[in-house]
PDB file of N, CA and C in Angstrom:
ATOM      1  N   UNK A   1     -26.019 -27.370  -6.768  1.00  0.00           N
ATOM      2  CA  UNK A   1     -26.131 -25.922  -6.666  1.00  0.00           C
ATOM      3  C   UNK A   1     -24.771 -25.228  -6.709  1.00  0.00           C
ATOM      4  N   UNK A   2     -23.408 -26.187  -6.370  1.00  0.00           N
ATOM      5  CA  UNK A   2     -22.754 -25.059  -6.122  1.00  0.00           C
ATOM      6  C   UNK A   2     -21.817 -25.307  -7.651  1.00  0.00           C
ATOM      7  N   UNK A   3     -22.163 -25.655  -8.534  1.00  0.00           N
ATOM      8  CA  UNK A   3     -21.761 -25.816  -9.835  1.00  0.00           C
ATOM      9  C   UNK A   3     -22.170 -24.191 -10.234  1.00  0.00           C
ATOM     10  N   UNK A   4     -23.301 -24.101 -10.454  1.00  0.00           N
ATOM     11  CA  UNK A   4     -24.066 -22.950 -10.923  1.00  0.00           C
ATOM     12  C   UNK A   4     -23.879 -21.733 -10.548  1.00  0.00           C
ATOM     13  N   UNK A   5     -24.221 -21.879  -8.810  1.00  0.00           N
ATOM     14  CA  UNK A   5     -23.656 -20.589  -8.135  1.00  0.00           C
ATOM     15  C   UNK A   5     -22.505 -19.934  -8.461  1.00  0.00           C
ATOM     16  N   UNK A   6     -21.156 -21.061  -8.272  1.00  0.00           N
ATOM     17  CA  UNK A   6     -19.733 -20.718  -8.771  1.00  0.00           C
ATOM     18  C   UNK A   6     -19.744 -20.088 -10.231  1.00  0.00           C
ATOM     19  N   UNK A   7     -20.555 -20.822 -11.086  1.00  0.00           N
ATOM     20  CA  UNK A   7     -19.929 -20.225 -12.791  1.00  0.00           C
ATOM     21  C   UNK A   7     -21.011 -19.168 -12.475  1.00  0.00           C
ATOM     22  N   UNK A   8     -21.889 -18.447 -12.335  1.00  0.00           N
ATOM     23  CA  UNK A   8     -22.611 -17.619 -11.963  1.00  0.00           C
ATOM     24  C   UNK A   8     -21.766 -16.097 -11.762  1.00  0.00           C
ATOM     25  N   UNK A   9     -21.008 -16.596 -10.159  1.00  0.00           N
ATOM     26  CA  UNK A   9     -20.536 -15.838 -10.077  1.00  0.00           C
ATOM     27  C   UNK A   9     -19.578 -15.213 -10.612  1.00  0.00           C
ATOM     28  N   UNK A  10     -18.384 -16.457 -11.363  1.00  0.00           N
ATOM     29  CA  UNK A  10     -17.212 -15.878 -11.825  1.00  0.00           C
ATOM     30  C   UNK A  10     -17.788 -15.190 -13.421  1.00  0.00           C
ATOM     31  N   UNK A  11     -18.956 -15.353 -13.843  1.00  0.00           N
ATOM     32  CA  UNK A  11     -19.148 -15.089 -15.001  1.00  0.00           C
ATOM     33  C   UNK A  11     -19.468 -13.525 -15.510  1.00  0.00           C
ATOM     34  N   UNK A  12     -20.246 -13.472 -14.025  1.00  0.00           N
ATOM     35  CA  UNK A  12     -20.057 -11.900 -13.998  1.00  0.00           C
ATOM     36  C   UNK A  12     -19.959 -11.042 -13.196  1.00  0.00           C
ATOM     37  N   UNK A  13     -18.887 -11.323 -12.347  1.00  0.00           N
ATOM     38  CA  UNK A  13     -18.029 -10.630 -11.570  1.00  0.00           C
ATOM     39  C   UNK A  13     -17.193  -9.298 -12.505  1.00  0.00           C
ATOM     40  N   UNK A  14     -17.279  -8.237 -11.762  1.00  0.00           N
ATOM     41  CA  UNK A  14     -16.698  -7.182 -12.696  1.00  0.00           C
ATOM     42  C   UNK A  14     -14.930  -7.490 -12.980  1.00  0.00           C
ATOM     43  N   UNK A  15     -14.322  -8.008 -12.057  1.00  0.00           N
ATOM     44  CA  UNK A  15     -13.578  -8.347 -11.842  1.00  0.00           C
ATOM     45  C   UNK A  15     -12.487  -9.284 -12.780  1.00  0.00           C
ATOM     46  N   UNK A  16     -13.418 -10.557 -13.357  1.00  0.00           N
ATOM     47  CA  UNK A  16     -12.993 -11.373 -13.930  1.00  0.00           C
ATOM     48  C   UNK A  16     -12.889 -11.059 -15.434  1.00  0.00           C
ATOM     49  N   UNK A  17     -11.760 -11.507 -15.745  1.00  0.00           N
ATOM     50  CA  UNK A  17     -11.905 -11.025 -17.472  1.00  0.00           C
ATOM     51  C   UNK A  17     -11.891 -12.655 -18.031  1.00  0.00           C
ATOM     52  N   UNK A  18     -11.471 -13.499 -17.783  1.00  0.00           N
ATOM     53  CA  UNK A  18     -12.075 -15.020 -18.543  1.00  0.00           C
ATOM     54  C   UNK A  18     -12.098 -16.068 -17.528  1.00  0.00           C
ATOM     55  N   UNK A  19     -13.269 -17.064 -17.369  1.00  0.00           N
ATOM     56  CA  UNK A  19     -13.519 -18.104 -16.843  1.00  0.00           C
ATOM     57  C   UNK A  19     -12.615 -19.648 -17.775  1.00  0.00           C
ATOM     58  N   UNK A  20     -12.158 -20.300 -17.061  1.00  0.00           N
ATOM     59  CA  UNK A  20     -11.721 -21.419 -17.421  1.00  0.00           C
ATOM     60  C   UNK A  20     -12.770 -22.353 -16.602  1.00  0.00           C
ATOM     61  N   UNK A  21     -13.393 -23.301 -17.043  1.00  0.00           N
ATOM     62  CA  UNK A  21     -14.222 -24.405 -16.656  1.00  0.00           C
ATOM     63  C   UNK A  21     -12.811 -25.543 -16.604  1.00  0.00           C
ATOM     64  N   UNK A  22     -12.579 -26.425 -15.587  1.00  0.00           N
ATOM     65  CA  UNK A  22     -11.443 -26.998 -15.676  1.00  0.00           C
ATOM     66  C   UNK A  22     -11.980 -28.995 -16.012  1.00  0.00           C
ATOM     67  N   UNK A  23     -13.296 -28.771 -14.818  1.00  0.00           N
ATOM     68  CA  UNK A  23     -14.372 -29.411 -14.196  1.00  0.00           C
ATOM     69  C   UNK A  23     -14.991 -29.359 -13.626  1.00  0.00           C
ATOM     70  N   UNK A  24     -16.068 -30.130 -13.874  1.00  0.00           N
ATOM     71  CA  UNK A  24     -17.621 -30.266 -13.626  1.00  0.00           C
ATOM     72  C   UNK A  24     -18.464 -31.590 -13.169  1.00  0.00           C
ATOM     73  N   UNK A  25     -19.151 -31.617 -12.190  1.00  0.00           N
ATOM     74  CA  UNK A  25     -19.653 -33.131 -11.676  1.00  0.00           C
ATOM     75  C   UNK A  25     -20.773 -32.646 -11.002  1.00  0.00           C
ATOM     76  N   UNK A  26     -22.067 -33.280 -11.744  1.00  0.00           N
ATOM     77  CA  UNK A  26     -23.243 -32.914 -11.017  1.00  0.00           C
ATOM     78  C   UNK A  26     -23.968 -34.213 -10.701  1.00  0.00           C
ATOM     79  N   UNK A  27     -24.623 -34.942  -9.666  1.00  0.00           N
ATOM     80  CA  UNK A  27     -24.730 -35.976  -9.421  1.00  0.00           C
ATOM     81  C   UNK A  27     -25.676 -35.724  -7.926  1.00  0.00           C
ATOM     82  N   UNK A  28     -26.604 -36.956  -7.446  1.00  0.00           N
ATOM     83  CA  UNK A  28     -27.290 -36.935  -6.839  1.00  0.00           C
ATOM     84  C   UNK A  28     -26.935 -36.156  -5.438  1.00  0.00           C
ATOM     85  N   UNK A  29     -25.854 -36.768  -5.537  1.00  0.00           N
ATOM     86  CA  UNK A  29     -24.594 -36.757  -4.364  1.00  0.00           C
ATOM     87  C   UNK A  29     -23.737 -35.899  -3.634  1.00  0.00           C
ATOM     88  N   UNK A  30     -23.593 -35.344  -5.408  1.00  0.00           N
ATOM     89  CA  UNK A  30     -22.446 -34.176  -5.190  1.00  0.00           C
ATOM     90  C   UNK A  30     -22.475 -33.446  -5.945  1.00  0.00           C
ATOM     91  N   UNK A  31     -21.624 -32.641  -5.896  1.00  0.00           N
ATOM     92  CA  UNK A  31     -21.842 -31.298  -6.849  1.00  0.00           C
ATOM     93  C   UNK A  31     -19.919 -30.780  -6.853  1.00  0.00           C
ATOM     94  N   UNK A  32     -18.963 -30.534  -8.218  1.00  0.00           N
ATOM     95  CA  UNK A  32     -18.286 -30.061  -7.814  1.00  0.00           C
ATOM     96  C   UNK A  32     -17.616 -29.525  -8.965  1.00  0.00           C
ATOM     97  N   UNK A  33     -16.932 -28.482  -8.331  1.00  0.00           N
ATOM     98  CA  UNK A  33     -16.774 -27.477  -9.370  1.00  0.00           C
ATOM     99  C   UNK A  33     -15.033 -27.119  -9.409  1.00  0.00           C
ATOM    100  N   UNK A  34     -14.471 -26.867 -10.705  1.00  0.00           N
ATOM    101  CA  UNK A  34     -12.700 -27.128 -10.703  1.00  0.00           C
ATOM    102  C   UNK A  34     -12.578 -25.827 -11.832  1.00  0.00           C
ATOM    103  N   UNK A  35     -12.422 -24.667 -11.730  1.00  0.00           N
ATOM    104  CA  UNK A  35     -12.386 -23.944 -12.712  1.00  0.00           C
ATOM    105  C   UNK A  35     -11.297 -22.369 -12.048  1.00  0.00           C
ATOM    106  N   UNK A  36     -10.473 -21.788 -12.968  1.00  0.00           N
ATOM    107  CA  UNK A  36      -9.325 -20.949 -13.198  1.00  0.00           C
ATOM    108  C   UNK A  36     -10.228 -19.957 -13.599  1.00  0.00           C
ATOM    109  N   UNK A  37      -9.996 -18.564 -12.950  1.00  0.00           N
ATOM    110  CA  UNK A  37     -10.600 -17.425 -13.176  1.00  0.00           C
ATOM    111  C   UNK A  37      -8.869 -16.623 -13.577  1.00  0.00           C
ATOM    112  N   UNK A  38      -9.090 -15.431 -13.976  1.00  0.00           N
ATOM    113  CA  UNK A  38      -8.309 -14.579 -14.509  1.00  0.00           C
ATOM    114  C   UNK A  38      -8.754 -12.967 -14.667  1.00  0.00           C
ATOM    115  N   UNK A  39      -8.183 -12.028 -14.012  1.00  0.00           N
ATOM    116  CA  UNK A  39      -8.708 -11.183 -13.238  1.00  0.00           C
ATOM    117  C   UNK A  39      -8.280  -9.845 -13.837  1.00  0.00           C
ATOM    118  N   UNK A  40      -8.500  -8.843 -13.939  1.00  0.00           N
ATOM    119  CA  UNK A  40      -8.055  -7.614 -14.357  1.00  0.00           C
ATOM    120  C   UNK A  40      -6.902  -7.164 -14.341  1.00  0.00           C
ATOM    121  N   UNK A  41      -6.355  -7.422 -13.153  1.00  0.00           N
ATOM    122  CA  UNK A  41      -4.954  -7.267 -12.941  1.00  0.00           C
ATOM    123  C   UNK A  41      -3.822  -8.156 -13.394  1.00  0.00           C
ATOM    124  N   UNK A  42      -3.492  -9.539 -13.769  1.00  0.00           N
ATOM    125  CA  UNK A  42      -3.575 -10.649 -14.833  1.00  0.00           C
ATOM    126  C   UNK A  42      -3.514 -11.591 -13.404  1.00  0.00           C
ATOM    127  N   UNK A  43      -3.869 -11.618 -12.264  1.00  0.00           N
ATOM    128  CA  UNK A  43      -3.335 -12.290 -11.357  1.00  0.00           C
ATOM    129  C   UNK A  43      -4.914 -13.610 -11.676  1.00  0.00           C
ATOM    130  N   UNK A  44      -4.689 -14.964 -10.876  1.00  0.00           N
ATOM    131  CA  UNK A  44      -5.515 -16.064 -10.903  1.00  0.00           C
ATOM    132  C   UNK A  44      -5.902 -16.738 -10.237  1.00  0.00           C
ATOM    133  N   UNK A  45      -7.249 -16.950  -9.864  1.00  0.00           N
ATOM    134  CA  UNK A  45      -7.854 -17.832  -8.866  1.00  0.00           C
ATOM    135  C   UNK A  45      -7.890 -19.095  -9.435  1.00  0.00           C
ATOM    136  N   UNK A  46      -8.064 -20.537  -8.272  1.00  0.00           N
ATOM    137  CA  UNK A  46      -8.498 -21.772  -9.057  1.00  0.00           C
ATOM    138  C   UNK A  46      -9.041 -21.905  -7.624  1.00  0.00           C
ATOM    139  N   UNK A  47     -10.397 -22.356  -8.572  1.00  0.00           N
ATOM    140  CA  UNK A  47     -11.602 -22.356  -7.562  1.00  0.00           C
ATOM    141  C   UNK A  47     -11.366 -24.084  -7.813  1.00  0.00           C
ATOM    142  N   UNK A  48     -11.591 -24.417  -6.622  1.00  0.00           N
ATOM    143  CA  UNK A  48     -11.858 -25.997  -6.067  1.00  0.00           C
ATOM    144  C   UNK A  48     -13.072 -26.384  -5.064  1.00  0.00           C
ATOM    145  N   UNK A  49     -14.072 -26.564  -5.594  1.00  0.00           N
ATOM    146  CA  UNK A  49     -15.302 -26.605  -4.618  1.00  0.00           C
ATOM    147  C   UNK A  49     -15.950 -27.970  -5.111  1.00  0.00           C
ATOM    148  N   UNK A  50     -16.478 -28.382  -3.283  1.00  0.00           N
ATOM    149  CA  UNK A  50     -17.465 -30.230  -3.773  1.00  0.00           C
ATOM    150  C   UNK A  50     -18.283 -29.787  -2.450  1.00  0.00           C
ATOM    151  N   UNK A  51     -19.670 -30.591  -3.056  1.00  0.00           N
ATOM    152  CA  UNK A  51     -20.341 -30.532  -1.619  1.00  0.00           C
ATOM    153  C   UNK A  51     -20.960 -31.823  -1.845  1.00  0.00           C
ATOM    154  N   UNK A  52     -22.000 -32.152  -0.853  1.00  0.00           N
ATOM    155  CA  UNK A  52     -22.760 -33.087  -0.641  1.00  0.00           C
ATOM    156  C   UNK A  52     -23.908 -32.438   0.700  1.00  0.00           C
ATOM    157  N   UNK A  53     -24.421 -33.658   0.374  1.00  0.00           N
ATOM    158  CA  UNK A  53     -26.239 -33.202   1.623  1.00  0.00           C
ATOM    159  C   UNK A  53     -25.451 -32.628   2.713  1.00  0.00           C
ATOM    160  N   UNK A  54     -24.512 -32.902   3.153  1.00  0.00           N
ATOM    161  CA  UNK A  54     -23.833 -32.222   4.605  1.00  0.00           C
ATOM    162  C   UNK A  54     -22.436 -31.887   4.742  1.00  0.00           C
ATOM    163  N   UNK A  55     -21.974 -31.655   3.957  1.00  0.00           N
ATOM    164  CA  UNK A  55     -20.311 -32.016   3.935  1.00  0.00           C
ATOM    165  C   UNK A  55     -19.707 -30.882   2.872  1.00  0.00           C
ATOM    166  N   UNK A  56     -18.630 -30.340   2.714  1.00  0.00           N
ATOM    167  CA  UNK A  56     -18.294 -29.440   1.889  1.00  0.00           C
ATOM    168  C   UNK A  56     -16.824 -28.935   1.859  1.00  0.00           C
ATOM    169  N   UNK A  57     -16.375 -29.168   1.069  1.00  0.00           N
ATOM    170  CA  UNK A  57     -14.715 -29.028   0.580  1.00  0.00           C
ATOM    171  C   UNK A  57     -14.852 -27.932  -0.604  1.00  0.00           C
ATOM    172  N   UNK A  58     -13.445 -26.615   0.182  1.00  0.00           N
ATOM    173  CA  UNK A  58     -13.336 -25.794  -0.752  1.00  0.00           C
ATOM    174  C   UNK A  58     -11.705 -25.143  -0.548  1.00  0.00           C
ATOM    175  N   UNK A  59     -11.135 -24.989  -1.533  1.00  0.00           N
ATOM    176  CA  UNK A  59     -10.034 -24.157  -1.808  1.00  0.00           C
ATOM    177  C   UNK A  59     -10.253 -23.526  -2.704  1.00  0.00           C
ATOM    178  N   UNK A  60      -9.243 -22.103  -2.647  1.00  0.00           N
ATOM    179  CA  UNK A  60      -9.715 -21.242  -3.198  1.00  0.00           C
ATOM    180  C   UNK A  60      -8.685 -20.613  -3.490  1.00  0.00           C
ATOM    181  N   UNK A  61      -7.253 -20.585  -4.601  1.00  0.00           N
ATOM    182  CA  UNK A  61      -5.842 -20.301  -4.603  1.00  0.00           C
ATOM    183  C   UNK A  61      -5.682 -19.161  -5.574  1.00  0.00           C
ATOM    184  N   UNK A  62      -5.316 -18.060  -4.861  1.00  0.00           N
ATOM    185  CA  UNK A  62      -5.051 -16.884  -5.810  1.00  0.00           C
ATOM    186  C   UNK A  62      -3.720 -16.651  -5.983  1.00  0.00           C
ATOM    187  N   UNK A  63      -2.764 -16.274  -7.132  1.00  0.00           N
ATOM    188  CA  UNK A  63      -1.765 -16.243  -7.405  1.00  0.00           C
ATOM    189  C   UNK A  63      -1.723 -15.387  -8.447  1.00  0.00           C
ATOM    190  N   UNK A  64      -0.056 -14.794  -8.441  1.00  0.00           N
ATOM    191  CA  UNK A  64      -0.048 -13.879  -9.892  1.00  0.00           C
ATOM    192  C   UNK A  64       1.413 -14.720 -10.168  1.00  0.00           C
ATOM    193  N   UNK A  65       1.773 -14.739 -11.311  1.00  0.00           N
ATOM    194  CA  UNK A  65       3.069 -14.729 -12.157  1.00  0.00           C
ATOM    195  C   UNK A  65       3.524 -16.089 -10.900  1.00  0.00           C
ATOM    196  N   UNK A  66       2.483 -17.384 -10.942  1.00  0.00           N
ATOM    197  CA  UNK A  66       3.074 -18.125 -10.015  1.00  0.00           C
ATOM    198  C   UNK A  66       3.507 -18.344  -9.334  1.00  0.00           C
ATOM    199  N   UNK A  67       3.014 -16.883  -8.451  1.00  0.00           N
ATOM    200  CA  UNK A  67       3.321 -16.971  -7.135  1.00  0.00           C
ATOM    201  C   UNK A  67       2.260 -16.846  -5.879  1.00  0.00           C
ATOM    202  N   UNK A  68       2.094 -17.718  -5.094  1.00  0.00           N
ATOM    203  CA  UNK A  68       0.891 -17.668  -4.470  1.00  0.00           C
ATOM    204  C   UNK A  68       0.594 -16.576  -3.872  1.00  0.00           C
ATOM    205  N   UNK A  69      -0.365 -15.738  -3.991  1.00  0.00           N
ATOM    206  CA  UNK A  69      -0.650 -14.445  -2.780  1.00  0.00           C
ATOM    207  C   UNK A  69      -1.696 -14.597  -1.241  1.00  0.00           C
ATOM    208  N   UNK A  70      -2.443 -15.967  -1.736  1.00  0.00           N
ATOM    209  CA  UNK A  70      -3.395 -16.098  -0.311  1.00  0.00           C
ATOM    210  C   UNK A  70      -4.168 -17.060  -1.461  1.00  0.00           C
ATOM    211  N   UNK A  71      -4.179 -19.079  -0.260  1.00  0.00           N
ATOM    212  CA  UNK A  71      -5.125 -19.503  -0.133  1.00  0.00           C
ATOM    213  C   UNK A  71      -5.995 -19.801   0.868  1.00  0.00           C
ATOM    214  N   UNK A  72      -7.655 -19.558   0.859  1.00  0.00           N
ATOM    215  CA  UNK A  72      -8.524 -19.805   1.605  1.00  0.00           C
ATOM    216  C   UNK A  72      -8.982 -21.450   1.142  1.00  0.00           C
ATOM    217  N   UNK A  73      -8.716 -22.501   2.310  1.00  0.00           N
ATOM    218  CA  UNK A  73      -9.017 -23.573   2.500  1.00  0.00           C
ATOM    219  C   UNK A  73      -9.738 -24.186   3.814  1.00  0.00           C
ATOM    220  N   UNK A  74     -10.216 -25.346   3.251  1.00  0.00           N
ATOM    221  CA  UNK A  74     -10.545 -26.235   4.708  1.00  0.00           C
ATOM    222  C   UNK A  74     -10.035 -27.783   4.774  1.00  0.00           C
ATOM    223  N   UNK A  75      -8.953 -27.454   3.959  1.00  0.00           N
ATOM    224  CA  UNK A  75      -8.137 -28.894   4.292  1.00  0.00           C
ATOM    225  C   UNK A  75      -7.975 -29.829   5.960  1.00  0.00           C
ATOM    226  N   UNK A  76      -8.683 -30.721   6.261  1.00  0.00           N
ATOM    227  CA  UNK A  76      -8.250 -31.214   7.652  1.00  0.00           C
ATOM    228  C   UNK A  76      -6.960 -31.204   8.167  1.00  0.00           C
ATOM    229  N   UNK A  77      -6.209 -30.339   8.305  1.00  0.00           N
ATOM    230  CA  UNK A  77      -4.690 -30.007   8.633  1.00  0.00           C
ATOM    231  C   UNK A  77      -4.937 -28.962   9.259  1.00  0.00           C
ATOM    232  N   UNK A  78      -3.535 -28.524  10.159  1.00  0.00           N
ATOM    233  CA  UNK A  78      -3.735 -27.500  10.962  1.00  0.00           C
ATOM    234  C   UNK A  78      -4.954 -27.318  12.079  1.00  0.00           C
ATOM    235  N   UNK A  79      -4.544 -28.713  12.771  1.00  0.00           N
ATOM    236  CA  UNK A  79      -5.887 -28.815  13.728  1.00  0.00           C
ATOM    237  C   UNK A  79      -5.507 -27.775  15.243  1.00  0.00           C
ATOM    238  N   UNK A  80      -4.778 -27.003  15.312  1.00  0.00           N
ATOM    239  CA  UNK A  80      -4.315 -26.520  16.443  1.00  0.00           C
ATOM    240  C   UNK A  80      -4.925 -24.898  15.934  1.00  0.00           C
ATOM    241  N   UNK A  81      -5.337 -24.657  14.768  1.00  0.00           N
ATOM    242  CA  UNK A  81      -5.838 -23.582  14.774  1.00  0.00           C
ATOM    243  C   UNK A  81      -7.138 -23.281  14.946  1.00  0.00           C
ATOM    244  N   UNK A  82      -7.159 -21.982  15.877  1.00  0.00           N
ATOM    245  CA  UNK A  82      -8.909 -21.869  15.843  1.00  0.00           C
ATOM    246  C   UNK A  82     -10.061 -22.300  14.507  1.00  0.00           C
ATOM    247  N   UNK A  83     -10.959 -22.430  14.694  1.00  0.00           N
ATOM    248  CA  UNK A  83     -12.163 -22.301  13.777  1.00  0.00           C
ATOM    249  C   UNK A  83     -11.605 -23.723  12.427  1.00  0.00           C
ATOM    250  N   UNK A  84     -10.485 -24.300  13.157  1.00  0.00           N
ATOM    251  CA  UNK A  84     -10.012 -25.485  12.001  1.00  0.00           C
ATOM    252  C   UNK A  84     -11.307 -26.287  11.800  1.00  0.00           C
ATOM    253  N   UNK A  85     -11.640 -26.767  10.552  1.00  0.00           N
ATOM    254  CA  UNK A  85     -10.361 -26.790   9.801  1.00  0.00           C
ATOM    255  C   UNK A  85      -9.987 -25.371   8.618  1.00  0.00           C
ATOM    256  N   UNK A  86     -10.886 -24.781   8.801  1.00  0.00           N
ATOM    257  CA  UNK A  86     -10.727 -23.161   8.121  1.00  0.00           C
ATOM    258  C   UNK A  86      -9.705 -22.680   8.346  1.00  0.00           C
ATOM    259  N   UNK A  87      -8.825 -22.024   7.360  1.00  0.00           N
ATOM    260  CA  UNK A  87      -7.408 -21.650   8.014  1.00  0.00           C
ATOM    261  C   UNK A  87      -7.286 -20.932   5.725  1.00  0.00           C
ATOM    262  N   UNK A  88      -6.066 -20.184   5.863  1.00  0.00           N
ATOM    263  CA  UNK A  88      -5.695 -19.382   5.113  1.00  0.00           C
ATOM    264  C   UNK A  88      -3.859 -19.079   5.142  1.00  0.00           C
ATOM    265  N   UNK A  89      -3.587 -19.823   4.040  1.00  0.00           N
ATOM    266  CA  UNK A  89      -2.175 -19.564   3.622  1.00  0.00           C
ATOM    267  C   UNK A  89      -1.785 -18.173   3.210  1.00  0.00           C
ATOM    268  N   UNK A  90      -0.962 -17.846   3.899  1.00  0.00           N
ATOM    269  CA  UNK A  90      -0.214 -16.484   2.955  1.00  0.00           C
ATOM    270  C   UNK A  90       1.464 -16.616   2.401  1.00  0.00           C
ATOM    271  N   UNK A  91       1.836 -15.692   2.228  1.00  0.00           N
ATOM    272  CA  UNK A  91       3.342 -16.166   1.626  1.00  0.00           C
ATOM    273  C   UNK A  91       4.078 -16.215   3.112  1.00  0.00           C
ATOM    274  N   UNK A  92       3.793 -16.162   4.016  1.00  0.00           N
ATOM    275  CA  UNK A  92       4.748 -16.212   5.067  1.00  0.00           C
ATOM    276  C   UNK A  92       3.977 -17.457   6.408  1.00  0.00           C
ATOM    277  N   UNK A  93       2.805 -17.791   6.194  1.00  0.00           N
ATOM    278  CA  UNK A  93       2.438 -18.648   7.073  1.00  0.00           C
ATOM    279  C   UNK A  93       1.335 -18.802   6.725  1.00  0.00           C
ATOM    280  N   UNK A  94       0.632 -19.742   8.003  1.00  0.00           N
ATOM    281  CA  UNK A  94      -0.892 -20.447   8.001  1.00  0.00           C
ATOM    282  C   UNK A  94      -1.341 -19.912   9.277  1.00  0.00           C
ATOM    283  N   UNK A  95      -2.795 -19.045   9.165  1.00  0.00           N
ATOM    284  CA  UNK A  95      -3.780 -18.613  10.069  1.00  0.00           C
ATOM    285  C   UNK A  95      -4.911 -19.331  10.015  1.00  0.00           C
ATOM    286  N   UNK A  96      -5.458 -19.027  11.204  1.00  0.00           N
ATOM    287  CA  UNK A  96      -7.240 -19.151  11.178  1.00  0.00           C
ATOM    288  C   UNK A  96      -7.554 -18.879  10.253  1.00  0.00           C
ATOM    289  N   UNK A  97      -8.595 -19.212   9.819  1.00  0.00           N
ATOM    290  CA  UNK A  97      -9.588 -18.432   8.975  1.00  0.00           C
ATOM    291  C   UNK A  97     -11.257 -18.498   9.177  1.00  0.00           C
ATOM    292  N   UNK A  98     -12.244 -18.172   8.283  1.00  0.00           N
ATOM    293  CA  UNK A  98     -13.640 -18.347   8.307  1.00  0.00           C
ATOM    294  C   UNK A  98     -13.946 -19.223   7.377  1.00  0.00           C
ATOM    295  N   UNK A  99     -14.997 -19.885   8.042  1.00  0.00           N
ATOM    296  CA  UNK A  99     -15.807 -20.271   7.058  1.00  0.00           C
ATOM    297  C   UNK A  99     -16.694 -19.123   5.910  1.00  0.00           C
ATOM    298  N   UNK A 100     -15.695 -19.929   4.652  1.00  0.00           N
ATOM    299  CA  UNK A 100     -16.139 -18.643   3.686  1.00  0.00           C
ATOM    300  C   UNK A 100     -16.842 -19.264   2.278  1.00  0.00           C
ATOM    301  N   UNK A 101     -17.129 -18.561   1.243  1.00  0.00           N
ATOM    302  CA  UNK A 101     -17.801 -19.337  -0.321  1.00  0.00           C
ATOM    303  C   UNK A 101     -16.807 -18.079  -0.906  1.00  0.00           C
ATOM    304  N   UNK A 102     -17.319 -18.500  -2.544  1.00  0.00           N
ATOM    305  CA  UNK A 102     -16.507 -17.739  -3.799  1.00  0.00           C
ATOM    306  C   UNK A 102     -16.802 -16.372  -3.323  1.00  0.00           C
ATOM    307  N   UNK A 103     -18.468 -16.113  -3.139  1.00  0.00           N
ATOM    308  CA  UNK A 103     -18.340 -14.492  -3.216  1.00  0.00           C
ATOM    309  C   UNK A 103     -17.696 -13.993  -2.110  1.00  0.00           C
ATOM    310  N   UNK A 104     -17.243 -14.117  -1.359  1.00  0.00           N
ATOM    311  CA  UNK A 104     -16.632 -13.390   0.000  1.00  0.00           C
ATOM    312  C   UNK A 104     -14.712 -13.515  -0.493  1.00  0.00           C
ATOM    313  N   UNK A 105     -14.698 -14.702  -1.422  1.00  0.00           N
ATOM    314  CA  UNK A 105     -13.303 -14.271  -1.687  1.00  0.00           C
ATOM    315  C   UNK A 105     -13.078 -13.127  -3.194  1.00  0.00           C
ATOM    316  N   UNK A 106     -14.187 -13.347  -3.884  1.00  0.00           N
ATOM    317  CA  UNK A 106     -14.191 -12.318  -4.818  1.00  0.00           C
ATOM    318  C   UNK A 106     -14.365 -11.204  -4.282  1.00  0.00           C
ATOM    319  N   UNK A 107     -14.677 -10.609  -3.451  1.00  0.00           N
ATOM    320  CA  UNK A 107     -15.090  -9.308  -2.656  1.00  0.00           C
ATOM    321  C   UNK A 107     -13.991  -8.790  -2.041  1.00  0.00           C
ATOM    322  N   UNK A 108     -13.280  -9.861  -1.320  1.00  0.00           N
ATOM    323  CA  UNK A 108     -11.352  -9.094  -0.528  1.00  0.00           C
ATOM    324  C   UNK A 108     -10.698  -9.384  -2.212  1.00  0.00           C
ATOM    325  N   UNK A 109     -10.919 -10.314  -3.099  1.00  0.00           N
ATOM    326  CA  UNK A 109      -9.579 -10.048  -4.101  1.00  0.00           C
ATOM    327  C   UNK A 109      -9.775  -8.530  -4.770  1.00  0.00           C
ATOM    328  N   UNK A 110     -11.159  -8.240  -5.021  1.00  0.00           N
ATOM    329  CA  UNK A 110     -12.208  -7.102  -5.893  1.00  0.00           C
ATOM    330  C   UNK A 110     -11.264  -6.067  -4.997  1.00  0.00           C
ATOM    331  N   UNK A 111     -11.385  -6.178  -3.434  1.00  0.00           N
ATOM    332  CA  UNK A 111     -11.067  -4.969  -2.584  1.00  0.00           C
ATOM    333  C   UNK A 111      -9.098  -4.358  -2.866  1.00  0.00           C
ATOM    334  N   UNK A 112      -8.934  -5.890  -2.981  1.00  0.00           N
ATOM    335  CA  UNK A 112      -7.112  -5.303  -3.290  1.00  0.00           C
ATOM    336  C   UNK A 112      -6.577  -5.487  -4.175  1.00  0.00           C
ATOM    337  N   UNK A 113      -7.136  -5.683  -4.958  1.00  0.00           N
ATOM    338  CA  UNK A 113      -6.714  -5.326  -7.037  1.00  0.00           C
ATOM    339  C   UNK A 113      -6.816  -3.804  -6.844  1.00  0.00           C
ATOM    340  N   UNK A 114      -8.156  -3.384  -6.096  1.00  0.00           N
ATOM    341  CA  UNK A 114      -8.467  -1.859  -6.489  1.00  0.00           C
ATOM    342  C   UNK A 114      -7.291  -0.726  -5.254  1.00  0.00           C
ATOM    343  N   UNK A 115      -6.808  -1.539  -4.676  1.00  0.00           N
ATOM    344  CA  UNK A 115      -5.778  -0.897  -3.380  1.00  0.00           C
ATOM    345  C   UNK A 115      -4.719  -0.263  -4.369  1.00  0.00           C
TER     346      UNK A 115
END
């Protein structure tokens, strides 16, 4: 499901002006999805998402002109932060974060392209 959901969303998000499919794995097991979005403003997401029956790994790295502006991850690191392993890079440090999916990060990038 979350193959579909993901190209779903980036496909027609008002937002996005071209999808890159990077990779794709659909299997009893798992499901996972590796694909570069590219956005109105020319800035770029690379969506990194896998799941399984219970389990679920996602990063989510937005950047312009190669420079990172905010990733939302759940890398097992940063175990001293609340709600870990959820946590969110910015250019100056690592916070908490939520447990989040694509559309909730398309919705804050949607919100500050338009800032």
């Amino acid at each position: 499901m979350v193959v579909a959901r993901n190209l779903t969303l980036l496909r027609s998000h008002n937002i996005v002006v071209e999808v890159r499919i990077l990779k794709t794995l659909i299997e009893p097991d798992i499901e996972l999805i590796k694909a570069t979005a590219t956005f109105k403003d020319g800035s770029l997401l690379h969506v990194s998402e896998a799941e399984g029956a219970d389990w679920r790994e996602y990063s989510y790295h937005w950047q312009k002109s190669e420079k990172m502006i905010r990733r939302w991850d759940n890398a097992p690191h940063h175990k001293d932060l609340p709600n870990f392993p959820h946590h969110v890079h910015n250019s100056r440090n690592v916070i908490s974060g939520e447990d989040l999916n694509l559309a909730d990060v398309l919705a804050y990038i949607e919100m500050k392209i338009k800032d």
